[in-house]
N, C-alpha and C. Protein backbone atom coordinates (compact mmCIF):
# COMPACT_ATOMS: atom_id res chain seq x y z
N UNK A 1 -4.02 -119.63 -68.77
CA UNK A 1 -4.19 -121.02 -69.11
C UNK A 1 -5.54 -121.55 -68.61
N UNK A 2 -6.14 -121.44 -67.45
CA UNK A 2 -7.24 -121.32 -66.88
C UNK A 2 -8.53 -121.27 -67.12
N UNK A 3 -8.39 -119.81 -68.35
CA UNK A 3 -9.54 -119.11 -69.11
C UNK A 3 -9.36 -119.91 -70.46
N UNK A 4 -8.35 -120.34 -71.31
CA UNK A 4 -8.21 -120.73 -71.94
C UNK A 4 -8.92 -122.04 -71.82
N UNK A 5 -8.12 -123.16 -71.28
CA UNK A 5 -9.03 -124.24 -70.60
C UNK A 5 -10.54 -123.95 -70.56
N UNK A 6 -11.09 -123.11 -69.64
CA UNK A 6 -12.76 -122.84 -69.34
C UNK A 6 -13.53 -122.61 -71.09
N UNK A 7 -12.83 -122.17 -72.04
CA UNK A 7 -13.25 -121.76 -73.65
C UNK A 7 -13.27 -123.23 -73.96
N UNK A 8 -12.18 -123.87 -73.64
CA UNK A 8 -12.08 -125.36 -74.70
C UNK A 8 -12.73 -126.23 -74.11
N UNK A 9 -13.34 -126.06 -72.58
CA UNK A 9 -14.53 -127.32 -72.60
C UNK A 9 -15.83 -126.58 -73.27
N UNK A 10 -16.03 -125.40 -72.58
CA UNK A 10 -17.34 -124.89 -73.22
C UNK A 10 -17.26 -124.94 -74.42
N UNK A 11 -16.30 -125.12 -75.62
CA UNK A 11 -16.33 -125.26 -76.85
C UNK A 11 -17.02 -126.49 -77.12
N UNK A 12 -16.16 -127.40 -76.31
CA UNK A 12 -16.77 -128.78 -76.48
C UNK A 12 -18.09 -129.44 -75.82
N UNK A 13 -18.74 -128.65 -74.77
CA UNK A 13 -20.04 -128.97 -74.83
C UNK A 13 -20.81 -128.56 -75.57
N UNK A 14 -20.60 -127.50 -76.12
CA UNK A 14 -21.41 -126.92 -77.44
C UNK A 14 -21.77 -127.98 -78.80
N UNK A 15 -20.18 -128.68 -78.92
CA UNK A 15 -20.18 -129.81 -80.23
C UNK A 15 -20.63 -130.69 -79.33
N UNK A 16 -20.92 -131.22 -78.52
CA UNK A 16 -21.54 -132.47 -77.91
C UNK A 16 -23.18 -132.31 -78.13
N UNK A 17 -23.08 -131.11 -77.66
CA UNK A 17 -24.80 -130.86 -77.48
C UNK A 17 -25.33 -130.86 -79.27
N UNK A 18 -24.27 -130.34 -80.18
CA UNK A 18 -25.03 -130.39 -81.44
C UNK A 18 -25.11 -131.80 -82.13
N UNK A 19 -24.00 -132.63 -81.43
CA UNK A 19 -23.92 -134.08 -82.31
C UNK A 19 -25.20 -134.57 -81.28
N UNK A 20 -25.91 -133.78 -80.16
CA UNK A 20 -27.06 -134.80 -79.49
C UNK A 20 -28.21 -134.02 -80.50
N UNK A 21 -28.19 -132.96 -81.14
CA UNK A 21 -28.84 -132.19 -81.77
C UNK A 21 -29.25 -133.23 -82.93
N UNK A 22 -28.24 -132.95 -83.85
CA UNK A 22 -27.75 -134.01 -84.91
C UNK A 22 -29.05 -135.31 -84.68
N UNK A 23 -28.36 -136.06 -84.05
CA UNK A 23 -28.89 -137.67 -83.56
C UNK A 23 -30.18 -137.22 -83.26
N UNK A 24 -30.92 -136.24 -82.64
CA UNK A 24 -32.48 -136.69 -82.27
C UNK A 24 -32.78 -135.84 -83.98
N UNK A 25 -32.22 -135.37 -84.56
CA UNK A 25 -33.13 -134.86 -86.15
C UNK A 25 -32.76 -136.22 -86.64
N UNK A 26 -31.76 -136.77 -86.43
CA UNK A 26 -31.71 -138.03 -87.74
C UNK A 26 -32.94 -138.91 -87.27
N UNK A 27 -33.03 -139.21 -85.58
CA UNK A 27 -34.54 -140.14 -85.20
C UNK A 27 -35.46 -139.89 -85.37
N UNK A 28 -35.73 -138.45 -85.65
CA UNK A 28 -37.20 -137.91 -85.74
C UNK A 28 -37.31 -138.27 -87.66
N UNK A 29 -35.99 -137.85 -88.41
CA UNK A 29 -36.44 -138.51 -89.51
C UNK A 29 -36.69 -139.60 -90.09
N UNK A 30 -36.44 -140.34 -89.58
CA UNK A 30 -37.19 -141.87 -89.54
C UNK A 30 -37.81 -142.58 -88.60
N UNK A 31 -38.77 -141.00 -88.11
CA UNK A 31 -39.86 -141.56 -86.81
C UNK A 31 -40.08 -142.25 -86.12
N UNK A 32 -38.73 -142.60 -85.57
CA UNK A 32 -38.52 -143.05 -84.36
C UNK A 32 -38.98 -142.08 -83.18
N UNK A 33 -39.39 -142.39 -82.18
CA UNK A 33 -40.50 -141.71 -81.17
C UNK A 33 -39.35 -141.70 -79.96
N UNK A 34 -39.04 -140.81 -79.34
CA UNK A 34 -38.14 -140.98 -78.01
C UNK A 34 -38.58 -141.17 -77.16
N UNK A 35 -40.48 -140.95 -76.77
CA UNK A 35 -40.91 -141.33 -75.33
C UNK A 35 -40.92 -143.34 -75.29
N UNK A 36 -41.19 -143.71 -76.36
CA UNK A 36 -41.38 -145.08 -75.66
C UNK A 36 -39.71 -145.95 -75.65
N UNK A 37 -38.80 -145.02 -76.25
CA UNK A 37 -37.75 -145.25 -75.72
C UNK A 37 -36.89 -145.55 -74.66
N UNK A 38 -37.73 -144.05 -73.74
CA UNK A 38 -37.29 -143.55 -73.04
C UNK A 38 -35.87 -143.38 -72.90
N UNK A 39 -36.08 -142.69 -73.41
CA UNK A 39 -33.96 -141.60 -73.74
C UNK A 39 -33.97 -140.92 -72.66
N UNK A 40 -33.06 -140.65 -71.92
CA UNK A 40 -32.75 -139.83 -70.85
C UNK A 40 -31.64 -138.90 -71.97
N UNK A 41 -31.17 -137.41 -71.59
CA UNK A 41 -30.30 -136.50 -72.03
C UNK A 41 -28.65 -137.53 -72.28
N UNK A 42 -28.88 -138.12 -71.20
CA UNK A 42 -27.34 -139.11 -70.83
C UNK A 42 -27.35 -139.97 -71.54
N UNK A 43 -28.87 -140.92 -71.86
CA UNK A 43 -28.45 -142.15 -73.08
C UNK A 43 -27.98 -141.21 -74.61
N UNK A 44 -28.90 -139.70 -74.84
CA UNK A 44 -29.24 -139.21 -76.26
C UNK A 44 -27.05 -139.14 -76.16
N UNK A 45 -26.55 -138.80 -75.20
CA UNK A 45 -25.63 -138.79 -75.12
C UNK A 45 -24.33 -139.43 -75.66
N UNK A 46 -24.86 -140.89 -74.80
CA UNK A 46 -23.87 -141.79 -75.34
C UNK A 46 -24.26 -142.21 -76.93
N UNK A 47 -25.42 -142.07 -77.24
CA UNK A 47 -25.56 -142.31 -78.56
C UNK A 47 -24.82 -141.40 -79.34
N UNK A 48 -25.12 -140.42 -79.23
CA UNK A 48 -24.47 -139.24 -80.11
C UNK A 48 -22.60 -139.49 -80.17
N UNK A 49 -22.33 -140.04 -79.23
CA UNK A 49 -20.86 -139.98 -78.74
C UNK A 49 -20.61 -142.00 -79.66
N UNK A 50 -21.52 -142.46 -80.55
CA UNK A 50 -20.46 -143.83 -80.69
C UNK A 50 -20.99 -144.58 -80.41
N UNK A 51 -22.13 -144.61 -79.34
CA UNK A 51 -22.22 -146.10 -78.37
C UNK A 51 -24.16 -145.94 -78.33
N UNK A 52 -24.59 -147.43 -78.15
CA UNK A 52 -25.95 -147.18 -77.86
C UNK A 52 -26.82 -147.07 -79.17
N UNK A 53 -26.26 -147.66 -80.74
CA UNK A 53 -26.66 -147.17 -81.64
C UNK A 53 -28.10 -147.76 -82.11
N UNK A 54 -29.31 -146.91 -81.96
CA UNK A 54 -30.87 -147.69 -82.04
C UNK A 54 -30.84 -147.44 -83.47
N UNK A 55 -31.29 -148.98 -83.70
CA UNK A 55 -31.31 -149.77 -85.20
C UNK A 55 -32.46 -150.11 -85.83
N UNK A 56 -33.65 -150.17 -84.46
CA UNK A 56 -34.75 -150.82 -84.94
C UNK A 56 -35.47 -150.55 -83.39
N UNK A 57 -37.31 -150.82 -83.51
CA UNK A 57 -38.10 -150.00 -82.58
C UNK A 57 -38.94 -151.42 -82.45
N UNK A 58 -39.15 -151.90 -82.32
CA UNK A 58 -40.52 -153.45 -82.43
C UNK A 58 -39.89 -154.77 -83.07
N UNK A 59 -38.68 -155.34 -82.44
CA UNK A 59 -38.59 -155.06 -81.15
C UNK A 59 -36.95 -154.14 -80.76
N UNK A 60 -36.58 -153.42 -80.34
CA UNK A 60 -35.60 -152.39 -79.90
C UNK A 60 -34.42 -153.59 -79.94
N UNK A 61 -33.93 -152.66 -81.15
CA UNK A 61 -32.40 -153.51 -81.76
C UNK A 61 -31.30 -152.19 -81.35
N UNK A 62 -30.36 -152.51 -80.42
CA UNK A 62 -29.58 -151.51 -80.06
C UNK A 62 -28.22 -152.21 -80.27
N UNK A 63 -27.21 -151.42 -81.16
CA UNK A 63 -25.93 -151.65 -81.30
C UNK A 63 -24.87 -151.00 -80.71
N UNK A 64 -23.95 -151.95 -80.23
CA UNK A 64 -22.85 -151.21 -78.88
C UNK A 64 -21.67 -152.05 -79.74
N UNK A 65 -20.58 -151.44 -79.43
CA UNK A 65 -19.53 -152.43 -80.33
C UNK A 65 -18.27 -152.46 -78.89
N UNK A 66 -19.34 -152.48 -77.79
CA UNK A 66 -18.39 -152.88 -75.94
C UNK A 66 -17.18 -153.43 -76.46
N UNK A 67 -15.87 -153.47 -76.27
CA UNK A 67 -14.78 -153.92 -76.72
C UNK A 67 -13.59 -154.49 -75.48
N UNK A 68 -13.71 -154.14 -74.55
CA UNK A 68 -13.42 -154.40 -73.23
C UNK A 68 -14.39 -154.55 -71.99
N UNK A 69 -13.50 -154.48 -70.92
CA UNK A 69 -14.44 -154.74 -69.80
C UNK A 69 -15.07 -153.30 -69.22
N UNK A 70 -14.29 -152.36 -69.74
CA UNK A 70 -14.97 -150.99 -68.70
C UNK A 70 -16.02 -151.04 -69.72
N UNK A 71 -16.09 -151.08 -71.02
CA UNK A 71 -16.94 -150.41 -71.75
C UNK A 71 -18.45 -151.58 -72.18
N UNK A 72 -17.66 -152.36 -70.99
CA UNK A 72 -18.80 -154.00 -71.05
C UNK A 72 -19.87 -153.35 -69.87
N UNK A 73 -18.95 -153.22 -68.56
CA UNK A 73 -19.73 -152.82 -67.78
C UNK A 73 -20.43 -151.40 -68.16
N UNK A 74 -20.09 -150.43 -68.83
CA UNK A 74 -20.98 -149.25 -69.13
C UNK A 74 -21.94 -149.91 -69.96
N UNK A 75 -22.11 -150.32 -70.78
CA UNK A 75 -22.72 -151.00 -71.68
C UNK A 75 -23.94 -151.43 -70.92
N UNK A 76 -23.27 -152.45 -69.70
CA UNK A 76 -24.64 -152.95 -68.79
C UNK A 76 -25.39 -152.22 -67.92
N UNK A 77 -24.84 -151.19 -67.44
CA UNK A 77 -24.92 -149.83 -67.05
C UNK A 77 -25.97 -148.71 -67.71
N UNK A 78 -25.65 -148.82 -68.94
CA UNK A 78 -26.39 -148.35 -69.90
C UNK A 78 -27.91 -148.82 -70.14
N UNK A 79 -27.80 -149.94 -70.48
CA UNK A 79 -28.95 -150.74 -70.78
C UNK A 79 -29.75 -151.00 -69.73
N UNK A 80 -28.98 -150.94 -68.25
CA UNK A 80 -30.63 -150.84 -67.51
C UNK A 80 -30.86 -149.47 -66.97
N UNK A 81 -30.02 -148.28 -67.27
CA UNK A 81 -30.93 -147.04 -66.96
C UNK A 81 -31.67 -146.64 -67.95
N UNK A 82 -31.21 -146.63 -69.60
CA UNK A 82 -32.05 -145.91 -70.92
C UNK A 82 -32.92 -146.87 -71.19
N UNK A 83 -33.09 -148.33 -70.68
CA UNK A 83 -33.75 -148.94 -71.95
C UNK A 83 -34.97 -149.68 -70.80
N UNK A 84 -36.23 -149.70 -71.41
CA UNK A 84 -37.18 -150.67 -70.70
C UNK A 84 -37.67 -151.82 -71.62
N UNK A 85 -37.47 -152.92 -70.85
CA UNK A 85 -38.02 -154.03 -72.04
C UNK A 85 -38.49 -155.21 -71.34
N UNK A 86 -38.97 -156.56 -71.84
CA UNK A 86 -39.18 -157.94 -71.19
C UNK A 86 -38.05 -158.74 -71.60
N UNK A 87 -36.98 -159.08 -72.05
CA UNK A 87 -35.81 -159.80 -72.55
C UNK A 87 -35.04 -159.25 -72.81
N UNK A 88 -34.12 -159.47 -72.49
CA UNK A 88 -32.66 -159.19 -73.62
C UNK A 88 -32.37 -160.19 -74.43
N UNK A 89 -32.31 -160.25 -75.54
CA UNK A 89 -31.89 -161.34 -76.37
C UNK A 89 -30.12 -160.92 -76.71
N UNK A 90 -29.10 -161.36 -76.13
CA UNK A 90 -27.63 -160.92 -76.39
C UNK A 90 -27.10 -161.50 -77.05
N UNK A 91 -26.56 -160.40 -78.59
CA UNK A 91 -25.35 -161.10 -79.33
C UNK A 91 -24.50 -160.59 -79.20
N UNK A 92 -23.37 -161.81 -79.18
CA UNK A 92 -22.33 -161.27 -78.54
C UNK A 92 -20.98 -162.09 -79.48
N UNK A 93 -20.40 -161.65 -79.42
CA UNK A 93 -18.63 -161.60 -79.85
C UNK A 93 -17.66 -161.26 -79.74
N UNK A 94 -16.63 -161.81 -79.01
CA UNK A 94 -15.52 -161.38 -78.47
C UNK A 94 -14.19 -161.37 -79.32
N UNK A 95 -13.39 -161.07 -79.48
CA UNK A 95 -12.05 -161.07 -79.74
C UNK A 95 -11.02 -161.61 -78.87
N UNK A 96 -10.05 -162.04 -79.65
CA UNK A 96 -8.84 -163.20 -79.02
C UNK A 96 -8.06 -162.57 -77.55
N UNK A 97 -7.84 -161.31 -77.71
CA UNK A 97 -6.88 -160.54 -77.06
C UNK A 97 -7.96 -159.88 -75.95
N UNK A 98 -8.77 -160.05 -75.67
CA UNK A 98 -10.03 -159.53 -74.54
C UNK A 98 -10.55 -160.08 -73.61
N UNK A 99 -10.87 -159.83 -72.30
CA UNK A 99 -10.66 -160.36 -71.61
C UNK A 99 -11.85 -160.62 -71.18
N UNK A 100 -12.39 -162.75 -71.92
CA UNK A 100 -13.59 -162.75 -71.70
C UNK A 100 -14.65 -162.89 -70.29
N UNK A 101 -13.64 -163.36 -69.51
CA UNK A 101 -14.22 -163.13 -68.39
C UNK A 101 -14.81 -162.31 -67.63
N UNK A 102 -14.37 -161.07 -67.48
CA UNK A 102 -14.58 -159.89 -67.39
C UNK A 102 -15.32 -159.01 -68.22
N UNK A 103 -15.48 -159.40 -69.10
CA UNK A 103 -16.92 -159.57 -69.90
C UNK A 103 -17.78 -159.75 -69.98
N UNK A 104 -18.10 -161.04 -69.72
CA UNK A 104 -18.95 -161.82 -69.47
C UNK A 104 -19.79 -161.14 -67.94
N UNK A 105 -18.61 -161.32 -67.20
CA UNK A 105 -19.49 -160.60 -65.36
C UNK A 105 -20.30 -159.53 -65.69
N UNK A 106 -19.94 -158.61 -66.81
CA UNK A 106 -20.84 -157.63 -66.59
C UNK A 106 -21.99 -157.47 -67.77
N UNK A 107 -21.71 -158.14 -68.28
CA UNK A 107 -23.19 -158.22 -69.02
C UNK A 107 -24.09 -159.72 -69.12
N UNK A 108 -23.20 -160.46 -69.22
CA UNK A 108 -24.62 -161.91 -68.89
C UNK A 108 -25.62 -162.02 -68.05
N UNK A 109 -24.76 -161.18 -66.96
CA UNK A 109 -26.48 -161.40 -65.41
C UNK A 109 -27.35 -160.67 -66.34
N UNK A 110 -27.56 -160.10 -67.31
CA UNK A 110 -28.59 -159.40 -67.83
C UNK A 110 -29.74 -160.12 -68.88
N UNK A 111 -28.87 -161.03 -69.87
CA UNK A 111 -29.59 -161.85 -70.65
C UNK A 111 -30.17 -162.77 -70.59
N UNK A 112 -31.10 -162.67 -71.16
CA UNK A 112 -32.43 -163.85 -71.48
C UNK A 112 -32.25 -164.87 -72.13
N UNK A 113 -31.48 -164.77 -73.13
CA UNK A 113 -31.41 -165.44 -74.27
C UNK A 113 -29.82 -165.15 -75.03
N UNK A 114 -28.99 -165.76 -75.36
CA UNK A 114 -27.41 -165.35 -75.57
C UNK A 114 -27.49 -166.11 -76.85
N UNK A 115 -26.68 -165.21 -77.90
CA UNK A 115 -26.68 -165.57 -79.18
C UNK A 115 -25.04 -166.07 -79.38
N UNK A 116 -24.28 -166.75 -79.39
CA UNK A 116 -23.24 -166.62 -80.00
C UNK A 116 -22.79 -166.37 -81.11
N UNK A 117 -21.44 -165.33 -81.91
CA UNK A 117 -20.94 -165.21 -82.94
C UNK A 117 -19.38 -164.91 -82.90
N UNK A 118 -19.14 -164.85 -84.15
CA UNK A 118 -17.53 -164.33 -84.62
C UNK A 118 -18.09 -163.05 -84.70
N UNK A 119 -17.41 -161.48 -84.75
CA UNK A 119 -17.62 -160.72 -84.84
C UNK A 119 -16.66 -159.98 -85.80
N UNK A 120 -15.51 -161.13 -86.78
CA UNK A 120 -14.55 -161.01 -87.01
C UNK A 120 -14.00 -161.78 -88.24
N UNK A 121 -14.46 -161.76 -89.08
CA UNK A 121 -13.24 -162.54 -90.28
C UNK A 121 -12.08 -162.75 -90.47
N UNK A 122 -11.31 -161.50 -89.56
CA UNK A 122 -9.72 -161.75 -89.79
C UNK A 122 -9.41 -162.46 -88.99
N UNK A 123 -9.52 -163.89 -88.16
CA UNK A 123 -9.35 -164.37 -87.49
C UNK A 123 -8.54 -164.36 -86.05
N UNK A 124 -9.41 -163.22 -85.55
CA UNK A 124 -9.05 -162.49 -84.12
C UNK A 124 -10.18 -162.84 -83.28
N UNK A 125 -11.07 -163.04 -84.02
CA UNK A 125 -12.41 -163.62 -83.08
C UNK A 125 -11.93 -165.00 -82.27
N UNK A 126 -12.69 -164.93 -80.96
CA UNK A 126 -12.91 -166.27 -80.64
C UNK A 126 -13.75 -167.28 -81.22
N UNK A 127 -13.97 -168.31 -81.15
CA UNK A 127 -15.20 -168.56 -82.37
C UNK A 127 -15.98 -169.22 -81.38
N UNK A 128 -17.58 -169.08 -81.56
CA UNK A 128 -18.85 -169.13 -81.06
C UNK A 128 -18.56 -170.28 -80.26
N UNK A 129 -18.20 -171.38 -80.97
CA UNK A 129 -18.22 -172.99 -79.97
C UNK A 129 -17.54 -172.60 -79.02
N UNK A 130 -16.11 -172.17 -79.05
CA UNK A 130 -15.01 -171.93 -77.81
C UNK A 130 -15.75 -171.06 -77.14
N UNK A 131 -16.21 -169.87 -77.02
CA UNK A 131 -17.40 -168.90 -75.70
C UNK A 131 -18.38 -169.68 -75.18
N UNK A 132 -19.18 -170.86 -75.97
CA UNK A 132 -19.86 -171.22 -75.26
C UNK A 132 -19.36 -172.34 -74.83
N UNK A 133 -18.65 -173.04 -74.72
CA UNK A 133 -17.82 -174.00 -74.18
C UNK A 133 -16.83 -173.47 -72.62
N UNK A 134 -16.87 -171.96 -72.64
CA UNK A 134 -16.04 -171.41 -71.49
C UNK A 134 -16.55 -171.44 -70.53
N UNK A 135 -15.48 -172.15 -69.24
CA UNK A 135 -16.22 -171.84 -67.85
C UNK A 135 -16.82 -170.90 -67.45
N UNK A 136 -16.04 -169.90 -67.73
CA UNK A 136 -16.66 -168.26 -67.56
C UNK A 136 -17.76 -168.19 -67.83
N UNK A 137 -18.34 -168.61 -68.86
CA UNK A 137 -19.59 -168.34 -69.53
C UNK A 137 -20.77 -168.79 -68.28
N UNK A 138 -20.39 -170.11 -67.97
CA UNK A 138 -21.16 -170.75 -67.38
C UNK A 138 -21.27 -170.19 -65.58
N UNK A 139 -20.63 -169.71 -65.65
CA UNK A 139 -20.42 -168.73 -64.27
C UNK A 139 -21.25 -167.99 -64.17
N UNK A 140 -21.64 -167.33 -65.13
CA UNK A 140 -22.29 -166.09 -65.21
C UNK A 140 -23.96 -165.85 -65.98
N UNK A 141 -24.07 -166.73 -66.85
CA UNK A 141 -24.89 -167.46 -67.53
C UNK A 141 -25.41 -168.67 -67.45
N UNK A 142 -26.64 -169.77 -67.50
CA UNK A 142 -27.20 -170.96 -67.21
C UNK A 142 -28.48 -170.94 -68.24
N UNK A 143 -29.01 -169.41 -68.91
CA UNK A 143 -29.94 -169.79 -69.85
C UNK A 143 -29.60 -170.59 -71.27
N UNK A 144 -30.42 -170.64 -72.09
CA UNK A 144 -30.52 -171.32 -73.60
C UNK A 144 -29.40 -170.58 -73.97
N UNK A 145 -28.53 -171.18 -75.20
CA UNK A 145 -26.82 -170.54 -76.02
C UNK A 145 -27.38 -171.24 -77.43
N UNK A 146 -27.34 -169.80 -77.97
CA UNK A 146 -27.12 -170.55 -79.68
C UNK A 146 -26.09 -169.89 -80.31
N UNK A 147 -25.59 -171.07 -81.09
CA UNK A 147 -24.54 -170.54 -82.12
C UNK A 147 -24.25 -169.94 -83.09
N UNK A 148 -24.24 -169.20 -83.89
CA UNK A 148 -24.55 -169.02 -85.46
C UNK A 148 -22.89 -167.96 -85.85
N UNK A 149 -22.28 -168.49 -86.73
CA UNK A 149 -21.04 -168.25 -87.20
C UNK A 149 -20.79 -166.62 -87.45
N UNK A 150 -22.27 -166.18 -88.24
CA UNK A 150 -22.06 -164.86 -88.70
C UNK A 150 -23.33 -163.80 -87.87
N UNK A 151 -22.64 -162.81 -88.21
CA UNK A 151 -22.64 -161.70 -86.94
C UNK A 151 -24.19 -161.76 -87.94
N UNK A 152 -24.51 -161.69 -89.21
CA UNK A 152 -25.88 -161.43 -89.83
C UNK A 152 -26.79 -162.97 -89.18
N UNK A 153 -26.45 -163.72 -89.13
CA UNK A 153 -27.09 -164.85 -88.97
C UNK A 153 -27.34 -164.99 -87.48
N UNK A 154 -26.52 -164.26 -86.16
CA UNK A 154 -26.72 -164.13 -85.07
C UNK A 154 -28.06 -163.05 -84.89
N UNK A 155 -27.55 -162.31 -85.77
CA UNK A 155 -28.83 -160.93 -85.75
C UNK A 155 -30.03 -161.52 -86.09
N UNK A 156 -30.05 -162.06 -86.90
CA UNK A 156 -31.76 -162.51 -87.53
C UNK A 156 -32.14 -163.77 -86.40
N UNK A 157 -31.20 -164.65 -86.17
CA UNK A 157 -31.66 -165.30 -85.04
C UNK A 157 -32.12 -164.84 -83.91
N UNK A 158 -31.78 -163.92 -83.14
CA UNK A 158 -32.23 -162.95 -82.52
C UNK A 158 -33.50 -162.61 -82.46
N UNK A 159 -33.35 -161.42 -83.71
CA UNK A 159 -34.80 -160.91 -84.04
C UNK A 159 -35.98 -162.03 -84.57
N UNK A 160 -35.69 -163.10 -85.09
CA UNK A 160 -36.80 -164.77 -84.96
C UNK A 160 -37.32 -164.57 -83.50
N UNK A 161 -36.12 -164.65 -82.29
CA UNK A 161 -36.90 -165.14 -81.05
C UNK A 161 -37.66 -164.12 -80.30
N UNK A 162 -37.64 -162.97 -80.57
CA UNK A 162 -37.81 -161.58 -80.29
C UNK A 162 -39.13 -161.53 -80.52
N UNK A 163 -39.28 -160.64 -79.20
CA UNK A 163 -41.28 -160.08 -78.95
C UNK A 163 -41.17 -158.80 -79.24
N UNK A 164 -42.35 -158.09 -79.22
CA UNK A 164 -42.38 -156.66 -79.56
C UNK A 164 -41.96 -156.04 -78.99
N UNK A 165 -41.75 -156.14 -77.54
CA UNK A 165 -41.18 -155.75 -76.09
C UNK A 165 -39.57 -156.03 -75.55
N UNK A 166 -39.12 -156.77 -76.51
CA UNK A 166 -37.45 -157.13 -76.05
C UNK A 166 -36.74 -156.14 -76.55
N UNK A 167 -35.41 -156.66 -75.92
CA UNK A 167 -34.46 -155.65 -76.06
C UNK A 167 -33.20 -156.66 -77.28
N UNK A 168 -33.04 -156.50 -78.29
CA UNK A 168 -31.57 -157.13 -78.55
C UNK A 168 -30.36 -156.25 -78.78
């Protein structure tokens, strides 16, 4: 059982290492550059694995779809070992059943600039006014809050306030 076990992880670092394989041929084909990234093996990682998804390079649009609090705090975790930048511009959207507080602690000390949205049509989202209206929020956060209903209209707001050097 032992040896067996020792085959089925080494199986599975093998498919890890090819989906990190995978992910740096898909960046190199749309010349995206990994040094001014700066990717560590561990970010090419979490990308390859789901999370961390780079969207855009000038200014560095990175998509995480954090859904709780562990994966809030990796998230923040994330973003200050792989990524170097002057801002974070954060959009953000929570769901009804999540626990925004705990949310919030681990990624707001980070942002510059906080976008509010729904992230959600089926009406499971919280909606933008109610997050920024939350004590929590204000606990953890004290910069500029904008609103914008849709997750496209949060994004472009974003990338409006965005330097060549930020992070959203």
């Amino acid at each position: 059982a032992v040896l067996q076990l020792q085959r089925d992880v080494a199986d599975l670092e093998d498919e890890v290492l090819e989906l990190v394989r995978r992910h740096v041929q898909r960046l190199e084909a749309v010349e995206e550059r990994l040094d001014p990234l700066d990717l560590t093996l561990e970010g090419l990682l979490a990308v390859a694995l789901g999370r961390l998804e780079v969207v855009g390079k000038s200014p560095l649009v990175v998509l995480d779809g954090a859904h709780n609090p562990a994966a809030m705090e990796q998230l923040a975790r994330s973003i200050g070992e792989h990524f170097r930048y002057r801002r974070l511009l954060l959009v953000l959207g929570i769901l009804k059943d999540k626990d925004k507080e705990a949310m919030f602690r681990h990624i707001l000390p980070l942002a510059h600039r906080l976008i509010l949205t729904s992230p959600s049509s089926c009406g499971r989202a919280v909606s933008p006014q109610e997050l920024a209206a939350s004590e929590a929020l204000t606990g953890y956060y004290s910069g500029p809050v904008r609103i914008e209903n849709t997750v496209g209209g949060a994004m472009g707001a974003a990338l409006e306030m965005a330097g060549e050097t930020d992070l959203v």
